[in-house]
N, C-alpha and C. Protein backbone atom coordinates (compact mmCIF):
# COMPACT_ATOMS: atom_id res chain seq x y z
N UNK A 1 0.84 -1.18 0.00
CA UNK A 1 0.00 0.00 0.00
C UNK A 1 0.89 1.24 0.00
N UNK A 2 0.61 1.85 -0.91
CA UNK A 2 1.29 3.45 -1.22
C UNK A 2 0.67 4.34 0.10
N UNK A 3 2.04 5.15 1.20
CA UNK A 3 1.05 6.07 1.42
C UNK A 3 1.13 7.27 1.36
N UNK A 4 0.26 8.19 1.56
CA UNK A 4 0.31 9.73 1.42
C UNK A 4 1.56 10.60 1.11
N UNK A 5 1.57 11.22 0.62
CA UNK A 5 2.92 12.38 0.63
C UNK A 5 2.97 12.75 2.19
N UNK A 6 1.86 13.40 2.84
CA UNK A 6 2.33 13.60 4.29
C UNK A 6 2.51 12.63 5.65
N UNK A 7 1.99 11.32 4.81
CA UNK A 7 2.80 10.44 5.57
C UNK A 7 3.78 9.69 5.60
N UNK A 8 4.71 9.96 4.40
CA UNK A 8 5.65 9.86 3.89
C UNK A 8 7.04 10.62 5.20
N UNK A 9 7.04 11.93 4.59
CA UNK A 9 7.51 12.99 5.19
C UNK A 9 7.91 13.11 5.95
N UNK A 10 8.38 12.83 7.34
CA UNK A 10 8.18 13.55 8.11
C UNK A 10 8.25 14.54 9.03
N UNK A 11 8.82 16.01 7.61
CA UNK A 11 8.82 17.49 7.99
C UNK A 11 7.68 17.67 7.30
N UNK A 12 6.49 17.20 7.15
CA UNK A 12 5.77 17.59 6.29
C UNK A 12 4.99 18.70 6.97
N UNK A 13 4.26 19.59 6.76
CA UNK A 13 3.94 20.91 7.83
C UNK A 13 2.34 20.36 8.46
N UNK A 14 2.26 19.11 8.03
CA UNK A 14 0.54 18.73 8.42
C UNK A 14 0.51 17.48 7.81
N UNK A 15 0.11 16.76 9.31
CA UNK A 15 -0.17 15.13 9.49
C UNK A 15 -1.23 14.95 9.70
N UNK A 16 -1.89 13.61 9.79
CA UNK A 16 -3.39 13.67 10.56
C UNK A 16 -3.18 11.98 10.59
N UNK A 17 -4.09 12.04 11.50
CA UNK A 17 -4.42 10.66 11.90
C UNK A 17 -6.06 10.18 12.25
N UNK A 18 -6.65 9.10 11.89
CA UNK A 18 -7.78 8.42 12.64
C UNK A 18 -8.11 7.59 13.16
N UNK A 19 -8.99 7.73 14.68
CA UNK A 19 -9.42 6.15 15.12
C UNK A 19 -10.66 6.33 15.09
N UNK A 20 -10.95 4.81 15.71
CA UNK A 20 -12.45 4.80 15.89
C UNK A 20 -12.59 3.81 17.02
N UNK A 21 -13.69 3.97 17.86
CA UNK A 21 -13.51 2.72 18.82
C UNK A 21 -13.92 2.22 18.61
N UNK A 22 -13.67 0.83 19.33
CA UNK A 22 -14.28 -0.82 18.64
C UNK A 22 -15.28 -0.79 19.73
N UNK A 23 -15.25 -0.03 20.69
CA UNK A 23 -16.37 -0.34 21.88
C UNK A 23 -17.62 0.14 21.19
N UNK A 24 -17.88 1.32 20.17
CA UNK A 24 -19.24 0.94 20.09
C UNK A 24 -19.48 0.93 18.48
N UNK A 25 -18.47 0.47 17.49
CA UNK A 25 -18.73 -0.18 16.30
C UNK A 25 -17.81 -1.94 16.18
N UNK A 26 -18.47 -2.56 16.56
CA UNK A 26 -17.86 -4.28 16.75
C UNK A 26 -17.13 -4.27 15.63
N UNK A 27 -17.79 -4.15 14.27
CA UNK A 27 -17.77 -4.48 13.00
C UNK A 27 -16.39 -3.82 12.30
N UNK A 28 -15.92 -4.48 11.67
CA UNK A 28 -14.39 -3.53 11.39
C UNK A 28 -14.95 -3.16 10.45
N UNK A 29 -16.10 -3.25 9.40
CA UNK A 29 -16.42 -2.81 7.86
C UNK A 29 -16.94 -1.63 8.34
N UNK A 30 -17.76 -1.00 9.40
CA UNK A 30 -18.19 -0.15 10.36
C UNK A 30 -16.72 1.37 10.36
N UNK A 31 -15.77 0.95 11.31
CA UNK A 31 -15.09 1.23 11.79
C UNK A 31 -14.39 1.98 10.31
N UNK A 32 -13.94 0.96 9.88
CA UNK A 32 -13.09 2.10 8.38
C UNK A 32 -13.99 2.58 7.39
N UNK A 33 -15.46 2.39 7.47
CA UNK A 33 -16.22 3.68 6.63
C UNK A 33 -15.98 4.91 7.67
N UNK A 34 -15.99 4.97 8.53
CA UNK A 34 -15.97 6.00 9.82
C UNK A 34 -14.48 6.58 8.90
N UNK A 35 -13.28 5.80 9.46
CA UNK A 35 -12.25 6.14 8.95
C UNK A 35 -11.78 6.87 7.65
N UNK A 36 -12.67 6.30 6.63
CA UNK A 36 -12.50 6.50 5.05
C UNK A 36 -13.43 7.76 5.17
N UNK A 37 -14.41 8.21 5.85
CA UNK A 37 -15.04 9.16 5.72
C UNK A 37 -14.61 10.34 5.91
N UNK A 38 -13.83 10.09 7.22
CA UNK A 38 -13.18 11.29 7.86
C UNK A 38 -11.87 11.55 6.85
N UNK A 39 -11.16 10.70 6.27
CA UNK A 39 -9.67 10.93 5.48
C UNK A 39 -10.55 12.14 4.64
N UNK A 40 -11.83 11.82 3.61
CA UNK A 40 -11.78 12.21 2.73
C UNK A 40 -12.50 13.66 2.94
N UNK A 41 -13.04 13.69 3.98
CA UNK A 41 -13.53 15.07 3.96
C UNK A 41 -12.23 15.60 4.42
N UNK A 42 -11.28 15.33 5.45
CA UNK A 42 -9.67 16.27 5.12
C UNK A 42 -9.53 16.32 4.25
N UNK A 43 -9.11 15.46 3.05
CA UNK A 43 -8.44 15.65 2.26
C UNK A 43 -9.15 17.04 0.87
N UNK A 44 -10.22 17.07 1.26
CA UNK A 44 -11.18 17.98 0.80
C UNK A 44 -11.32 19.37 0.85
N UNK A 45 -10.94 19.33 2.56
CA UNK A 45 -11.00 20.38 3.21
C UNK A 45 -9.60 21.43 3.66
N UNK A 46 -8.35 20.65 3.75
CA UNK A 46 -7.27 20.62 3.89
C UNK A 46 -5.93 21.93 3.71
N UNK A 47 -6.51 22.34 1.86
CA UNK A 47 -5.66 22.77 1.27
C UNK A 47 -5.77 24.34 2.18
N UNK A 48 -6.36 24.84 2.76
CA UNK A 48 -6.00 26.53 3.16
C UNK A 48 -5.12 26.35 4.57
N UNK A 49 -5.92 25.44 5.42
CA UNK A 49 -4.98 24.82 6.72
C UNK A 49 -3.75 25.15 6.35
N UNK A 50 -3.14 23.77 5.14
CA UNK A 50 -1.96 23.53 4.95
C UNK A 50 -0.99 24.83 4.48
N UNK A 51 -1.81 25.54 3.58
CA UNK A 51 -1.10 26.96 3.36
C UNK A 51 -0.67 27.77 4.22
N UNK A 52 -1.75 27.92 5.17
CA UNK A 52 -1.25 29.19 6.08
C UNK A 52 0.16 28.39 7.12
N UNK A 53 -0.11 27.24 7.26
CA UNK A 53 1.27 26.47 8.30
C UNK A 53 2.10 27.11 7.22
N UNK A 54 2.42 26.39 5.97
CA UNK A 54 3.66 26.77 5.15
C UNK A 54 3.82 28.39 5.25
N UNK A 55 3.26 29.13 4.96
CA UNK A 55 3.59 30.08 5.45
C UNK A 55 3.88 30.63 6.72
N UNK A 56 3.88 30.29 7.63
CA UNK A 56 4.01 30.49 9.38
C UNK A 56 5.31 29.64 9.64
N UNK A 57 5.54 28.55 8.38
CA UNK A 57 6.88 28.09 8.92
C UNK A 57 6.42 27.15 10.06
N UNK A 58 5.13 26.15 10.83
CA UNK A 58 4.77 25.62 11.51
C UNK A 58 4.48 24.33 11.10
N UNK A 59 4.50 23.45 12.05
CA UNK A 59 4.09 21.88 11.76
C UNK A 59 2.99 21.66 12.56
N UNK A 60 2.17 20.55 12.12
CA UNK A 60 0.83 20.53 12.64
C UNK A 60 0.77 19.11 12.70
N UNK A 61 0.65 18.17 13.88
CA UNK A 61 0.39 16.93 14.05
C UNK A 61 -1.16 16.73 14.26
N UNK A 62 -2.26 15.99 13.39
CA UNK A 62 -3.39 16.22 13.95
C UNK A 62 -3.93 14.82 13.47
N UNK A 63 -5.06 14.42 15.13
CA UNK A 63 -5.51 13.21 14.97
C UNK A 63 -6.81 12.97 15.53
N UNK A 64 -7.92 12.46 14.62
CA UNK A 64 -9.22 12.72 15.02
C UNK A 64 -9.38 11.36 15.46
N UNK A 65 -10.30 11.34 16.91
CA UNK A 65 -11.09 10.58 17.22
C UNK A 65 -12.31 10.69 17.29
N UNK A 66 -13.37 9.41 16.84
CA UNK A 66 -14.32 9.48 16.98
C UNK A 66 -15.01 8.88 17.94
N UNK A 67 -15.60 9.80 18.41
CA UNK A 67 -16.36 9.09 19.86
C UNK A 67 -18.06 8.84 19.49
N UNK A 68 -18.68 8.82 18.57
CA UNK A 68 -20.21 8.73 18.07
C UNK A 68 -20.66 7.53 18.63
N UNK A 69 -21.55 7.25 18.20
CA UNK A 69 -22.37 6.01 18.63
C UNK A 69 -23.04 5.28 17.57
N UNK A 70 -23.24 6.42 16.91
CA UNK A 70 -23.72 6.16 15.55
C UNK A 70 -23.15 6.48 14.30
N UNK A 71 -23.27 5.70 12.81
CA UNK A 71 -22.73 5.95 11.72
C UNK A 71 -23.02 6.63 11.51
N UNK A 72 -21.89 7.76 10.92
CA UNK A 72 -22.54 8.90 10.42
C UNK A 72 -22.82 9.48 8.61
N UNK A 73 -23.09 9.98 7.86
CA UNK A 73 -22.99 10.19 7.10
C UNK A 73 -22.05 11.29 6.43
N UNK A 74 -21.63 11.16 4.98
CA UNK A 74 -20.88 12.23 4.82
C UNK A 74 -20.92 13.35 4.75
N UNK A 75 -22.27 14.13 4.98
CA UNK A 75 -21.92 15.37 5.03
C UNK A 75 -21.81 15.89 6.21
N UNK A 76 -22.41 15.40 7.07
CA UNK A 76 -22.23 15.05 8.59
C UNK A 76 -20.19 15.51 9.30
N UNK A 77 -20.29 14.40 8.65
CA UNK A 77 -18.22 14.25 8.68
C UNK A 77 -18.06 15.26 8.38
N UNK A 78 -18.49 16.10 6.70
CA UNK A 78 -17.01 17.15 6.04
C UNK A 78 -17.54 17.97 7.18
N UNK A 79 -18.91 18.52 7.10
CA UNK A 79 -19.33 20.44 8.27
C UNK A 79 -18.03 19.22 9.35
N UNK A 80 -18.96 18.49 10.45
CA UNK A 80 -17.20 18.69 11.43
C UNK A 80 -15.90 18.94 11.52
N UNK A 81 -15.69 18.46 10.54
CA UNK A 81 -14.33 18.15 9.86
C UNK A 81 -13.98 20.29 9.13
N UNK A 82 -14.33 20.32 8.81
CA UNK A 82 -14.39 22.16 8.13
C UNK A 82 -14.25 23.04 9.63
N UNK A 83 -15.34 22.89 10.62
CA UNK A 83 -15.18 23.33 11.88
C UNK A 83 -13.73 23.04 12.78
N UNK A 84 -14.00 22.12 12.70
CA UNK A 84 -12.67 21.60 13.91
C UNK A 84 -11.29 22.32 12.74
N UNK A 85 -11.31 22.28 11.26
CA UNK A 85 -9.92 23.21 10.77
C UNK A 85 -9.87 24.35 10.52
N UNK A 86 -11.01 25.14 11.07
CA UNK A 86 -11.28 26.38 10.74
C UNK A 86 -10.99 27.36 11.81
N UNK A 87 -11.05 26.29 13.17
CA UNK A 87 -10.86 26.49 14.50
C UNK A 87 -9.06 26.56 14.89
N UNK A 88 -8.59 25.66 14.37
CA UNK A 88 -6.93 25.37 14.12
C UNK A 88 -6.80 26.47 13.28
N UNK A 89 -7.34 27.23 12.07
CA UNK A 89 -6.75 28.17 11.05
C UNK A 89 -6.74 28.80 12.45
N UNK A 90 -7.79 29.43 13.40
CA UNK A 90 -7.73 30.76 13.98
C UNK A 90 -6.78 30.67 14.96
N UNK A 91 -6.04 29.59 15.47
CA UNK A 91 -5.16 29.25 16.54
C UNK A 91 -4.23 29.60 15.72
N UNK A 92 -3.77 29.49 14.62
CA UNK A 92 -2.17 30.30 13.73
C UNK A 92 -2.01 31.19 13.78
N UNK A 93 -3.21 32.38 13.82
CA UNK A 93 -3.54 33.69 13.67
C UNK A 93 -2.34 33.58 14.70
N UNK A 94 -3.05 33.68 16.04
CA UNK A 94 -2.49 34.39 17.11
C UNK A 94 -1.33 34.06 17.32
């Protein structure tokens, strides 16, 4: 398995990572739609994050857990996923 350019790297200015718990999805087919959901709304969402680090000269280690109960859907994922990096853009500011 090939992986990522930024997980390749590792000066890359922005990492990410995902889990999921097995305590309340048993099912591993469960568990990596969770997973595959969340990669792809980063990978979606990603590109201004990653700019402003390169410009700030900063590295960013980042790793989502999911604590739900329930499957969620994808548009569900990207709005969180947009929030929680929009929240990190405003933490560079300062």
């Amino acid at each position: 398995m090939d992986l990522p350019p930024s997980a390749k790297d590792p000066h890359s200015s922005l990492q990410m990572g995902v889990t999921v718990s097995k305590k309340h999805f048993k099912r591993a087919v469960d568990r990596n739609r969770i997973k595959r959901l969340t990669r792809e709304a980063y990978r979606l969402s990603k590109q201004e994050l990653q700019q402003k680090l390169e410009n700030s000269d900063k590295q960013l280690l980042l790793f989502f857990i999911f604590t739900g109960k329930e499957l969620p859907d994808f548009l569900l994922v990207k709005e969180k996923v947009q929030v929680i990096l929009r929240k990190l853009m405003e933490g560079i500011d300062r």
